[in-house]
Each structure stands twice: as structure tokens, then as C-alpha cells.
Protein backbone atom coordinates (compact mmCIF):
# COMPACT_ATOMS: atom_id res chain seq x y z
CA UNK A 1 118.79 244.92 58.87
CA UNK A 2 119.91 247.34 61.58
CA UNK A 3 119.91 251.25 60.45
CA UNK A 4 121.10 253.69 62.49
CA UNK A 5 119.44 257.60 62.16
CA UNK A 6 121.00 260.54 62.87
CA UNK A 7 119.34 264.24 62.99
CA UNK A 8 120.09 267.43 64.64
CA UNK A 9 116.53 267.98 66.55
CA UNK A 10 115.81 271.49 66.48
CA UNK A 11 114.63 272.12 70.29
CA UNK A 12 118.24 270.51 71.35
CA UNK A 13 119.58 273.71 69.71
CA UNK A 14 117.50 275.69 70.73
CA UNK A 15 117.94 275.30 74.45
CA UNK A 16 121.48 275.67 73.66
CA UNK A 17 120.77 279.25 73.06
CA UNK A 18 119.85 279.15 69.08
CA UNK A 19 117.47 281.28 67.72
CA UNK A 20 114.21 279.93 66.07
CA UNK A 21 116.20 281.21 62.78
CA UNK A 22 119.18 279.83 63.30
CA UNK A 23 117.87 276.65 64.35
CA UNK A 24 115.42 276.66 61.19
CA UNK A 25 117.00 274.14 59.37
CA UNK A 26 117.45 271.67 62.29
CA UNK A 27 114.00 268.90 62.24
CA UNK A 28 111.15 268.99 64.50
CA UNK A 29 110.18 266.15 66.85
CA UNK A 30 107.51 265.14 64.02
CA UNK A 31 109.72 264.69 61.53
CA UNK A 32 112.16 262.28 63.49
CA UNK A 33 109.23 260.34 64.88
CA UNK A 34 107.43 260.18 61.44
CA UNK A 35 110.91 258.26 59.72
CA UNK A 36 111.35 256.38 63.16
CA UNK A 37 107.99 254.90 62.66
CA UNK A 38 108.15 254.62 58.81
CA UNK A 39 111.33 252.57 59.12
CA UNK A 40 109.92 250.28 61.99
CA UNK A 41 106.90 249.36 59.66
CA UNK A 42 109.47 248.42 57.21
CA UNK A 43 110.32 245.65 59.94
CA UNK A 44 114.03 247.56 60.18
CA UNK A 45 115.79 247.70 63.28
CA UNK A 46 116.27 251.14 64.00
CA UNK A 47 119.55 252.59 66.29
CA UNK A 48 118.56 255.95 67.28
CA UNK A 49 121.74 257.93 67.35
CA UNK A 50 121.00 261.77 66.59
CA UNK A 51 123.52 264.60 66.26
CA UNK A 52 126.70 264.24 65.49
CA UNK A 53 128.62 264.04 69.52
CA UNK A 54 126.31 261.32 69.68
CA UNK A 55 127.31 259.10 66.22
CA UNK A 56 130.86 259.91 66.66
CA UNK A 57 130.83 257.88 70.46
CA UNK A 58 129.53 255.08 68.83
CA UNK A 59 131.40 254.53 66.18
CA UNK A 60 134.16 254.92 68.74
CA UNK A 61 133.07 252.38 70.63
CA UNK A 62 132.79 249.98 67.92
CA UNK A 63 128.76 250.41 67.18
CA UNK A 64 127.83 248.56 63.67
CA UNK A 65 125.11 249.37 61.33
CA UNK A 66 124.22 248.06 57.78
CA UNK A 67 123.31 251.42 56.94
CA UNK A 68 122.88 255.28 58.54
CA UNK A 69 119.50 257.35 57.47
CA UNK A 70 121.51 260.45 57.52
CA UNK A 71 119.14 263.45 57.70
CA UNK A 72 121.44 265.87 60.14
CA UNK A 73 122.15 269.01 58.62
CA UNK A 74 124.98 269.85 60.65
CA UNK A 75 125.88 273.45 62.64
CA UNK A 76 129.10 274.90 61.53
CA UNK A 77 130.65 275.65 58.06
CA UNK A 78 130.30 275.07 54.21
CA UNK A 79 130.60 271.80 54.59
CA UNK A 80 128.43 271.04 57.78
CA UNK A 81 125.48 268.89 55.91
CA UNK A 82 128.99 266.41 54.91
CA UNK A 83 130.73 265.52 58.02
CA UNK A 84 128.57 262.19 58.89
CA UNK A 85 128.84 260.85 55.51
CA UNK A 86 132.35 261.28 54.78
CA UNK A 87 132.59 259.74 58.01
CA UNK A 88 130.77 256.77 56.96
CA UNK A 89 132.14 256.76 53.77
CA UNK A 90 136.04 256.55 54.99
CA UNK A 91 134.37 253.51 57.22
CA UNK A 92 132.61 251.94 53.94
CA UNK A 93 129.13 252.28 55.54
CA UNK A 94 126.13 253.09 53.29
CA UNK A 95 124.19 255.84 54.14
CA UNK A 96 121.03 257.42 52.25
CA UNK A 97 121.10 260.51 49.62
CA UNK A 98 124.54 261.55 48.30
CA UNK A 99 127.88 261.79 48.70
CA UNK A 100 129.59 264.19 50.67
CA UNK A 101 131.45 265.84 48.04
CA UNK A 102 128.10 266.56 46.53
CA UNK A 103 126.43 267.84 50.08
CA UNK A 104 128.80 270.24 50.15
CA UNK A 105 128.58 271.50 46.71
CA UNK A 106 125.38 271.71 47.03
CA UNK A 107 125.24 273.89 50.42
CA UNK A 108 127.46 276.61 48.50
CA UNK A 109 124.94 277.94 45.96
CA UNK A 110 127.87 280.15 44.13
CA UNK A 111 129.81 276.80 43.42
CA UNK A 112 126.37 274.66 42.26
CA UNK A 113 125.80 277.57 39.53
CA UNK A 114 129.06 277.40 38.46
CA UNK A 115 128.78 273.42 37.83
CA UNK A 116 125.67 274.12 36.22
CA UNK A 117 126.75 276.79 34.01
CA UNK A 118 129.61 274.54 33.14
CA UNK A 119 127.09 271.66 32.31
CA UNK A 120 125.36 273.72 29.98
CA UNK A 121 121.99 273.73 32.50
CA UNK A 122 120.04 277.12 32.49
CA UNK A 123 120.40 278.82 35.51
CA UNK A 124 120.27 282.95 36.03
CA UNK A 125 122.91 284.94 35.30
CA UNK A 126 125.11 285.39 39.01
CA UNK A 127 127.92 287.23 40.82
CA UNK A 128 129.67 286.23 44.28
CA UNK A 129 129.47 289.56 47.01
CA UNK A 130 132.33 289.00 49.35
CA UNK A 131 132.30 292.49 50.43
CA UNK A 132 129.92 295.70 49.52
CA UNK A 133 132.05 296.85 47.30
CA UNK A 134 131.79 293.87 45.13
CA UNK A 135 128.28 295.51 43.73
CA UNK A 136 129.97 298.00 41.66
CA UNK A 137 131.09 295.35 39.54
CA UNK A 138 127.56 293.73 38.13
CA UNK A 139 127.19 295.48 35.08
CA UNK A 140 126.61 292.27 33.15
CA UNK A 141 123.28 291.65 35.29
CA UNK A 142 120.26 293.25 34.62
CA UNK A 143 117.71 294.52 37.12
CA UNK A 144 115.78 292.92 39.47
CA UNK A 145 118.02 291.41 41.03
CA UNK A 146 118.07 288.68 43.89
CA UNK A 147 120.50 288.44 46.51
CA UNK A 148 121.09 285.72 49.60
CA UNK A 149 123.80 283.75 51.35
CA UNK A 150 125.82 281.41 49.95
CA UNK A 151 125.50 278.76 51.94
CA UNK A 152 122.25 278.71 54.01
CA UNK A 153 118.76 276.89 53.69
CA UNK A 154 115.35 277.11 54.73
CA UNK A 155 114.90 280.83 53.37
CA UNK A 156 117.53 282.19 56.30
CA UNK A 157 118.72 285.45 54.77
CA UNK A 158 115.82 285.79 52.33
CA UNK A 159 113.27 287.99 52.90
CA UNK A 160 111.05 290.61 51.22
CA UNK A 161 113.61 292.94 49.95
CA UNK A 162 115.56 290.19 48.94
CA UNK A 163 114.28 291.27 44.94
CA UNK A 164 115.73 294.56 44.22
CA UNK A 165 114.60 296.48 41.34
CA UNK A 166 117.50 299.07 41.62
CA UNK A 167 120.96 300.06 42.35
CA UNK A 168 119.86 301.80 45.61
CA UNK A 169 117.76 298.89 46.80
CA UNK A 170 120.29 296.42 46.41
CA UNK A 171 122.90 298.63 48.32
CA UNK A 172 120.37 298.64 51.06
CA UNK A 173 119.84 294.92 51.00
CA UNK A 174 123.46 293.95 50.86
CA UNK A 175 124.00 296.26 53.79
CA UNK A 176 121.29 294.47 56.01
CA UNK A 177 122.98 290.81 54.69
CA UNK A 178 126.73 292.22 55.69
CA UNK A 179 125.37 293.17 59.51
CA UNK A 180 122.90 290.55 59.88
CA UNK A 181 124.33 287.34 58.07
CA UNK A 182 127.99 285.42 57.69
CA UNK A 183 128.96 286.63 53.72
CA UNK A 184 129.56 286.16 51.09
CA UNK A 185 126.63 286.45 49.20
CA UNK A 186 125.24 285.10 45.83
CA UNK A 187 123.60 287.83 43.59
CA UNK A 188 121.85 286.65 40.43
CA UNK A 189 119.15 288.22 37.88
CA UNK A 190 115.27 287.22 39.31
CA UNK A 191 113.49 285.34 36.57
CA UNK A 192 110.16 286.74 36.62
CA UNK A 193 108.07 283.78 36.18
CA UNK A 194 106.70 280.76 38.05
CA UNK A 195 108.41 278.97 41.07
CA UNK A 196 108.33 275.63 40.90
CA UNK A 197 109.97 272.23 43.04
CA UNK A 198 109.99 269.02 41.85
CA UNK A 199 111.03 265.85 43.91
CA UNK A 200 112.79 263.15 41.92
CA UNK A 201 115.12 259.61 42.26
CA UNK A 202 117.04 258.03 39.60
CA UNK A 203 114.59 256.62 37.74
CA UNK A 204 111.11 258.27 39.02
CA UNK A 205 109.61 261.36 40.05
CA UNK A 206 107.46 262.19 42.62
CA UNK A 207 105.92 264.91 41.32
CA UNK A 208 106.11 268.88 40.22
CA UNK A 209 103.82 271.60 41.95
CA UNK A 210 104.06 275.12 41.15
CA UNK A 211 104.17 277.68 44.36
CA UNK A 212 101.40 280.05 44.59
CA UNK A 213 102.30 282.90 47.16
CA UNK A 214 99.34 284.78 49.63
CA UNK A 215 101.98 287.44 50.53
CA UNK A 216 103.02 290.48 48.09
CA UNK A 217 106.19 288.81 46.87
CA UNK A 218 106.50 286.03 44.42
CA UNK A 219 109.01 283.81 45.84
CA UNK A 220 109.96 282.21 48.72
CA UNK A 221 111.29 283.29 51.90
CA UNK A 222 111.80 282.70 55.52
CA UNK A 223 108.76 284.52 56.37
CA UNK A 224 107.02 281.96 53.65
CA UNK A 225 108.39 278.94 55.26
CA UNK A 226 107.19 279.84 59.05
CA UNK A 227 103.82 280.24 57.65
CA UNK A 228 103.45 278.83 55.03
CA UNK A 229 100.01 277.00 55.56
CA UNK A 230 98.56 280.62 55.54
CA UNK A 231 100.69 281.99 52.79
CA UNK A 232 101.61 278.94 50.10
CA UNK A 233 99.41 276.98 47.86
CA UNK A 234 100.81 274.22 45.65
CA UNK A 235 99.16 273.71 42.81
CA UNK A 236 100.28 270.17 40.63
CA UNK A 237 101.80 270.47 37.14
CA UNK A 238 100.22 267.99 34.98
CA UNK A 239 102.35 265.34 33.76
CA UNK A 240 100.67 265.60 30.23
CA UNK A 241 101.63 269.12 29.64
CA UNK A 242 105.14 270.51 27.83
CA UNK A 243 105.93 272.56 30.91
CA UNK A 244 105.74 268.95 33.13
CA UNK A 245 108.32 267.51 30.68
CA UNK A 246 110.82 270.12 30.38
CA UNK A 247 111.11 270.31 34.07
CA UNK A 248 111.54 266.74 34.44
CA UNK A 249 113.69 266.42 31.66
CA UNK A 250 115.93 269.51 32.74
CA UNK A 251 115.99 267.95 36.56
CA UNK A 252 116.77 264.84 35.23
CA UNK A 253 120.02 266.40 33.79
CA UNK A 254 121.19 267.44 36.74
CA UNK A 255 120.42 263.89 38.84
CA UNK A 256 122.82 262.69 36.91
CA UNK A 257 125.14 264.64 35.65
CA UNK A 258 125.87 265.22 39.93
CA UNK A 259 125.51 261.73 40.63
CA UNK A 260 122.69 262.70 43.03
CA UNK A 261 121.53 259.56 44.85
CA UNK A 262 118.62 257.83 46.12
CA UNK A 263 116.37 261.14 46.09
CA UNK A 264 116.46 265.15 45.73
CA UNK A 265 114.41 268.16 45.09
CA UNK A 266 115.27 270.59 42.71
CA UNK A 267 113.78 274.64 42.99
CA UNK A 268 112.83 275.70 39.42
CA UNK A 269 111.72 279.00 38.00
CA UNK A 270 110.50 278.97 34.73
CA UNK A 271 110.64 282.79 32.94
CA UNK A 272 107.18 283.97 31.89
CA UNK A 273 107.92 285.11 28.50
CA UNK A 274 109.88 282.52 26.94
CA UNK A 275 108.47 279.32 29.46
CA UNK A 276 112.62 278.45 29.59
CA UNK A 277 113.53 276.33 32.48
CA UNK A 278 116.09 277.92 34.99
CA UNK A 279 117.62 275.89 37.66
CA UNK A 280 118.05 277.85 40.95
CA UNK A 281 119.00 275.73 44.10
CA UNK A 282 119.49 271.64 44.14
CA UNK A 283 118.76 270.17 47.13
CA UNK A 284 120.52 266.70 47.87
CA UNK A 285 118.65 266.20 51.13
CA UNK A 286 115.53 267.17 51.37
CA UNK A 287 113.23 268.26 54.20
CA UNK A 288 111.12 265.26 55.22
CA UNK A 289 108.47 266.96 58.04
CA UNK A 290 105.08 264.90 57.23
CA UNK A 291 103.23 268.55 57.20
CA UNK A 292 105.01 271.16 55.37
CA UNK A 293 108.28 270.16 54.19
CA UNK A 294 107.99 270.21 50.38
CA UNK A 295 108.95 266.79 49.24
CA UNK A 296 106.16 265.57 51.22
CA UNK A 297 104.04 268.16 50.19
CA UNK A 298 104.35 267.69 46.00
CA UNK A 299 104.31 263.85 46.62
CA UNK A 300 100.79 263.99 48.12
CA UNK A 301 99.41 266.20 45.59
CA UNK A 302 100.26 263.59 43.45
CA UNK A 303 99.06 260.21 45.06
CA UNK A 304 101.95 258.98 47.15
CA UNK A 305 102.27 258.87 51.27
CA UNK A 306 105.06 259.45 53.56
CA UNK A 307 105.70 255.88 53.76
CA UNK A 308 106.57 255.63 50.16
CA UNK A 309 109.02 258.01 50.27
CA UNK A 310 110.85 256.70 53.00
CA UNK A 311 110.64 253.37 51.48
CA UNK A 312 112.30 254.85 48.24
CA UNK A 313 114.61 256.42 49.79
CA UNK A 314 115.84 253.49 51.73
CA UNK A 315 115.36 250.68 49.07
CA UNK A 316 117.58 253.17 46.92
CA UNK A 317 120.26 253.04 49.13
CA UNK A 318 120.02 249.27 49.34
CA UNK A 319 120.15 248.24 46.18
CA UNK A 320 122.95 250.77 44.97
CA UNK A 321 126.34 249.36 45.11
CA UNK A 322 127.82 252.33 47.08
């Protein structure tokens, strides 16, 4: 079985003049060599194609695979993380996680709470900023607050002050997001409580860990995700315990009822008084760096390797019939 793999590799960006931030979400050298070398054990034939210049020459040339491992996140606009697979899709080739309708509802956190408010899935109370002004009109949120783009990853845009606990905090913050980020902006109440990620397929999961934080605030943020050897611990939520179930159960919910494929992580915050599940950002496509990308990170802490999940992410795209 030939696959082909494309990626945007961070360092190609940032030669091109990127920032480290905003070439954050982009994958290190380690993570494309890890799934290179993953998929070879598998005894696949592996077409190493990369960003998306590069895929779109050879499927212009006439280039066939039985399926793309589709990790590249893409550079410009909502719907960036989606241009590959609808690609592939319009050509009828498989490729792994989900659809491209679903990457980009995903990427735009304002329209992912609004399908799971719809759904009838917890998820904190929220308001789109497009503009400053737009704070005047939250009187049906409660303080603190949390506020950060729509429609980035990797903690860009998040950062200490991102919780505000009052009306002149959150001026100040939304300021610093209008001069230092592309709006608008998704504002919802902070559920005091744990953070938690879970990493699930269809039918399995690979595990919940709860976030422990070194630094002063409780969540996490870019700063976080540079360091996060220093400043995270992940601690595993047993699979016997109430809390275990009614994440899985509530994550489970929303694999389906978004048609998520072959594998996701889900970001979780569960409110300290009342232990209620909120859903706070769904992520379709997962990081996959070996060291300190999460779904790696929860699946260790509970017994699996890095060749496991790439092997379930692949076999799940095999066997499903689109």
C-alpha cells in the first residue's frame, strides 16, 4: 500500500521569515521522522510529499496514492487545516482524521460552541468580539472571564492575562488581542476547575490525564506549551472512577455526533463545585510530536507507544468506507 504524507515542517517557515509563534503550530523534524518511521515498520510504502506547493505538483502530474497521512496544518485562513483534504476528497482519495467540513469547524472555536450548544453538550457560556466595542454587550457572562482567537492553536493568543477577573482587565486584554492578533475573538466564562484532555477513536480511548500547571495560572497557554516539560505534569484519571466515565462518555458524544474520524483529542474542564463536564476546544487532528504533543503524552501514561497510535490511526482510515 503506497501512502503519501504531507506536513508543513516548521523550520521551512521559519526561514521564510515566520516567527517561532507563528510557526508554532507547524511540526518539528521529530515529529515527521517519528510517523515516517512508524509507517515504514508497518511495511507501507511511504511518498514523502510535505506542504501543500509540493502535493498540489503531484497530483498535477498524475501522482497516485491509496491513501494521504494528512497532518499539515496549513498557513492562511479559517479554513487552512481543510485545503488538502477537500482536495483529496473531490479526487475520492482517503486520507486520515476527518473531513474537511469538520477541520474547519473545528479551527473556528465560536462556530464549534455553537454546534455544541445546539447538541445539547456543556460547554461555557460565550460571546464573539469582532471589535472592542463588542465587550459592552456581555452582560449575560459572569466574571472571570477568558478570552482568545477564534481560530488559532497551540496556545497563540493565550497567555497569562488571558483570565480576567474584571471589566478593566478584560478591556486591557482585548486591547493587546486587537494590536497583536487577526480578530475576532471568542470570550467565554472560565470554569474554575480541572483541565483535562482526553485522546479517543470511534470505538476506544487512549486515555484521560488531568493538567497540573508549575506556573501561577491554571490553564494552558503558549508560554505552557514552549515549556512545558518544566511547567506541566499530567497526572492519569483512573478509568474506575465517575469523573473517568463522564468524560469519556461526554467525548464520546461529540465523536459522533461530528462524525469525527479515525482519532481526536478533546480539551475538557470540569467545574470544581458541581464536577460537571464542560467541553472547551475539539481537536480533529491532533499534535503527534513523540515528546510533548499531548496525544502522545496521555497515551503513554496509560500503556500504549507511538507506534500504536499511528497504527490506529491508519488502520482506521483503512477499514472505513470513506
Amino acid at each position: 500500500m503506497r501512502i503519501g504524507f504531507t506536513y508543513d515542517l516548521k523550520d521551512f517557515y521559519i526561514n521564510k521569515g515566520m516567527s517561532k509563534e507563528e510557526a508554532a503550530e507547524f511540526d518539528e523534524k521529530i515529529t515527521i521522522n517519528s510517523i515516517k518511521k512508524e509507517l515504514e515498520s508497518l511495511n507501507y510504502e511511504i511518498d514523502d510529499i510535505g506542504n501543500l506547493d509540493n502535493f498540489l505538483k503531484k497530483i498535477s502530474d498524475g501522482e497516485k496514492w491509496d491513501i494521504i497521512f494528512n497532518i499539515a496544518e496549513g498557513v492562511n485562513g479559517y479554513s487552512r487545516e481543510s485545503v488538502i483534504p477537500s482536495i483529496l476528497e473531490n479526487y475520492n482519495i482517503k486520507h486520515t482524521f476527518s473531513d474537511s467540513n469538520i477541520l474547519t469547524l473545528c479551527l473556528d472555536k465560536y462556530l464549534t460552541k455553537i454546534f455544541l450548544e445546539k447538541s445539547n453538550i456543556k460547554t461555557p457560556k460565550f460571546e464573539l468580539i469582532s471589535k472592542i466595542e463588542d465587550i459592552n454587550n456581555i452582560k449575560k457572562l459572569n466574571f472571570p472571564l477568558f478570552i482568545k482567537p477564534v481560530n488559532e492553536g497551540t496556545g497563540k493568543g493565550i497567555n497569562k492575562n488571558s483570565k480576567v477577573l474584571n471589566f478593566q482587565e478584560l478591556i486591557k486584554q482585548t486591547e493587546y488581542l486587537f494590536n497583536n492578533y487577526t480578530g475576532p475573538f471568542l470570550l467565554e466564562e472560565y470554569i474554575e476547575g480541572k483541565e483535562i484532555t482526553i485522546g479517543l477513536t470511534k470505538n476506544m480511548c487512549f486515555g484521560i490525564v488531568e493538567l497540573e500547571f508549575k506556573n501561577t495560572h491554571n490553564f494552558y497557554c503558549y508560554d505552557n506549551k514552549k515549556d512545558y516539560e518544566k511547567l506541566v505534569v499530567h497526572h492519569k484519571i483512573d478509568e474506575n472512577t465517575d469523573l473517568y466515565k463522564n468524560i469519556y462518555n461526554t467525548s464520546k458524544e461529540v465523536f459522533d455526533k461530528l462524525n469525527l474520524k479515525d482519532i481526536a483529542r478533546i480539551d475538557i474542564r470540569v467545574d470544581n463545585k458541581t464536577n460537571e463536564v464542560y467541553v472547551i476546544e475539539i481537536n480533529p487532528i491532533p499534535g503527534l510530536n513523540p515528546i510533548d504533543s499531548e496525544l502522545p503524552i496521555l497515551a503513554y501514561k496509560n500503556g500504549y507507544t507511538y507506534k500504536d497510535i499511528i497504527k490506529t490511526i491508519i488502520e482506521e482510515t483503512i477499514k472505513r468506507e470513506s
